[in-house]
Protein backbone atom coordinates (compact mmCIF):
# COMPACT_ATOMS: atom_id res chain seq x y z
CA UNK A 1 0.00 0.00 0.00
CA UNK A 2 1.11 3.71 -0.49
CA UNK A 3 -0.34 7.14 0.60
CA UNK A 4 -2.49 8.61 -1.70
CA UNK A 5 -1.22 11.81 -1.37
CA UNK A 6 1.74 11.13 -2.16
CA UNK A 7 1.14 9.43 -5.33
CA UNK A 8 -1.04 12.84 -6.54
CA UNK A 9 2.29 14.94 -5.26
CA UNK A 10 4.37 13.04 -7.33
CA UNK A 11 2.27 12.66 -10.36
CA UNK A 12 1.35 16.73 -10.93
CA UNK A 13 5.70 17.30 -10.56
CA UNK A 14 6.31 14.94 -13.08
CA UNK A 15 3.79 16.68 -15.38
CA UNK A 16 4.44 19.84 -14.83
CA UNK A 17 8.17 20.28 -14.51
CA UNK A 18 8.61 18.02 -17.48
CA UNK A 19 5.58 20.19 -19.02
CA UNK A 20 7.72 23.60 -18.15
CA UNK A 21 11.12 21.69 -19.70
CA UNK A 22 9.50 20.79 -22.75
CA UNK A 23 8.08 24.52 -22.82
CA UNK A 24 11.65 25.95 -22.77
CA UNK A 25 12.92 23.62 -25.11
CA UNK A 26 9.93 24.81 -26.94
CA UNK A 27 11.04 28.30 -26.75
CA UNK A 28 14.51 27.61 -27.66
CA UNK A 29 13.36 26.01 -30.92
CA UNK A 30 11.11 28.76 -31.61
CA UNK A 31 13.43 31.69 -31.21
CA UNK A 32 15.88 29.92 -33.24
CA UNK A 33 13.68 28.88 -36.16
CA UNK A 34 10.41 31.51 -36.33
CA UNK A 35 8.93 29.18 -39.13
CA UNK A 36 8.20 26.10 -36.75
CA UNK A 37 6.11 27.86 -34.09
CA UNK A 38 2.98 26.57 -35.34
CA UNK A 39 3.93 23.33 -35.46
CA UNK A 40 5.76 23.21 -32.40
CA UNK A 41 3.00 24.54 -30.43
CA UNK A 42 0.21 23.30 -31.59
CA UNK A 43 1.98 19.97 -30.77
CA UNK A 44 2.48 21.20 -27.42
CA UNK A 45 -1.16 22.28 -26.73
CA UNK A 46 -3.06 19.05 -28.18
CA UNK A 47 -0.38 16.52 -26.07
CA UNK A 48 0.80 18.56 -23.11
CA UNK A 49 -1.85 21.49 -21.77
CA UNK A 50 -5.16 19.12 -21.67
CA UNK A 51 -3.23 16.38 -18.78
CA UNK A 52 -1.90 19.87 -17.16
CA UNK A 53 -5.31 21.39 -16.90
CA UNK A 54 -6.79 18.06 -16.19
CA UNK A 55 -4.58 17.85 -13.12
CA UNK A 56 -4.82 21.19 -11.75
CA UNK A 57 -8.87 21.18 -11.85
CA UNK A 58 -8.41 17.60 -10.32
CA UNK A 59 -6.07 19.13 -7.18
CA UNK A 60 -9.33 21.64 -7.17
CA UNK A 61 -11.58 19.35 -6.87
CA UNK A 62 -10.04 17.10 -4.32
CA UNK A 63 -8.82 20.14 -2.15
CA UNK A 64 -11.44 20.03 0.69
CA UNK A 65 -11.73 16.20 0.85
CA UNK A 66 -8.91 15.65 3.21
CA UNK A 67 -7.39 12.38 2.10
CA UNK A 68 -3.76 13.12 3.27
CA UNK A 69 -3.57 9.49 4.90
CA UNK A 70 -6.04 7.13 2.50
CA UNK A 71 -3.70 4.04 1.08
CA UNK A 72 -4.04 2.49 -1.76
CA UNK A 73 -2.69 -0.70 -3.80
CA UNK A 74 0.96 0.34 -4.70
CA UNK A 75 0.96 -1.20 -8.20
CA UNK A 76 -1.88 1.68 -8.68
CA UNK A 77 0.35 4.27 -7.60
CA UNK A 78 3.65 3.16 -9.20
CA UNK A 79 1.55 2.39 -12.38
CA UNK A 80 0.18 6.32 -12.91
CA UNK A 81 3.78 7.58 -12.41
CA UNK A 82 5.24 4.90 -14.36
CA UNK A 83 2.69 5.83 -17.38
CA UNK A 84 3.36 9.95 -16.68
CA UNK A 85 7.19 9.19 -16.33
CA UNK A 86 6.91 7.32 -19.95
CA UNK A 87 4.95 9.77 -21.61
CA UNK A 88 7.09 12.41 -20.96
CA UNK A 89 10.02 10.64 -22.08
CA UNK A 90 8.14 9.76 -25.11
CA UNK A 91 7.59 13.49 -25.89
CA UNK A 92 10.56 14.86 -25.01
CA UNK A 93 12.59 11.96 -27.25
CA UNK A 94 10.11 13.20 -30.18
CA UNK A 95 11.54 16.95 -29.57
CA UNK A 96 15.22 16.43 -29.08
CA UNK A 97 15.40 13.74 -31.92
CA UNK A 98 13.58 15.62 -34.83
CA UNK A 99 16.36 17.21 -36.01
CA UNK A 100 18.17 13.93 -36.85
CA UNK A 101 14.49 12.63 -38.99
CA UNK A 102 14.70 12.85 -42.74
CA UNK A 103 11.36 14.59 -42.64
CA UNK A 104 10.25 18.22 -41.99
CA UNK A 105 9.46 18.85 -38.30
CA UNK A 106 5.73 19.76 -39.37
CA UNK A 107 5.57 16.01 -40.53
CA UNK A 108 7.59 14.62 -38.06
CA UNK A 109 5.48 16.13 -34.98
CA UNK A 110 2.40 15.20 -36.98
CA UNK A 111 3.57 12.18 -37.04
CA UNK A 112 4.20 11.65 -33.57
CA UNK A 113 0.86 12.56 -32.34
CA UNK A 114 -0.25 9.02 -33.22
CA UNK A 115 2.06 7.27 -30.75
CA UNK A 116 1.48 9.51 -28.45
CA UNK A 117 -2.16 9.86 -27.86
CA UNK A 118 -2.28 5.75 -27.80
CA UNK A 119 0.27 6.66 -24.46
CA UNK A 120 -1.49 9.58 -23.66
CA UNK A 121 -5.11 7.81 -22.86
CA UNK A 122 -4.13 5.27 -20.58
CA UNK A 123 -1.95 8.10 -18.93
CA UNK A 124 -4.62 10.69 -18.66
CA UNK A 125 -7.23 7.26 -17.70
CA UNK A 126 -4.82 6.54 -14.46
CA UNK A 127 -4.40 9.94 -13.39
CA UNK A 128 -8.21 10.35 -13.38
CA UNK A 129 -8.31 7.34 -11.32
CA UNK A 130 -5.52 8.67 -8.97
CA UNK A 131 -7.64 11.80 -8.30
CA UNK A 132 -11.23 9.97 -8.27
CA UNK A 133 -10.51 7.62 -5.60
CA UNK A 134 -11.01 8.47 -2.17
């Protein structure tokens, strides 16, 4: 068994630090090529901002409930960050590797939407869960 809590602590830094790293990198790649900001971020937005706002109006939802010391199975826990972990590193391997694709980074990020929403829904599915129980 593990705390609850914890697990929803640990889940919203994952996705938001590695949300704000991909955002700089995100920046970087804008500044130095103009051309690729609408690609780039509309990437960002369809992948990254829904789980983000997902989580925050979870955390809002859950604030008054008072759960700070409800268990729960550990594979449940260590499955939602292992999922969040996973996607992130799937996203952030699609950013730093695009330069090395034969394709044009519109394509390539088009491209990797399809992998990444069949990661994203089971992600997105546990975190609900994460938030819902209790």
């Amino acid at each position: 068994m593990t705390n609850l809590y914890r697990v929803r602590v640990r889940t919203t830094l994952i996705w938001l630090s590695l949300s704000a790293l991909l955002f700089i990198i995100l920046i970087i790649k804008t500044v130095n090529d103009p051309d690729s900001a609408k690609s780039l971020w509309s990437w960002y937005s369809a992948l990254v901002v829904p789980g983000g706002g997902l989580i925050i109006g979870l955390w809002v939802a859950v604030a008054d409930k008072g759960v700070n010391k409800q268990e729960i199975p550990a594979f449940s826990g260590a499955l939602t960050l292992g999922f969040t972990a996973v996607y992130f590193l799937c996203a952030l391997t699609t950013v730093l590797v695009e330069p090395f694709v034969s394709s044009t980074e519109e394509e390539w990020l088009k491209a990797s939407q399809i992998w990444m929403v069949i990661i994203q829904a089971p992600t997105l599915a546990l975190v609900g869960k994460i938030f819902a129980q209790g």
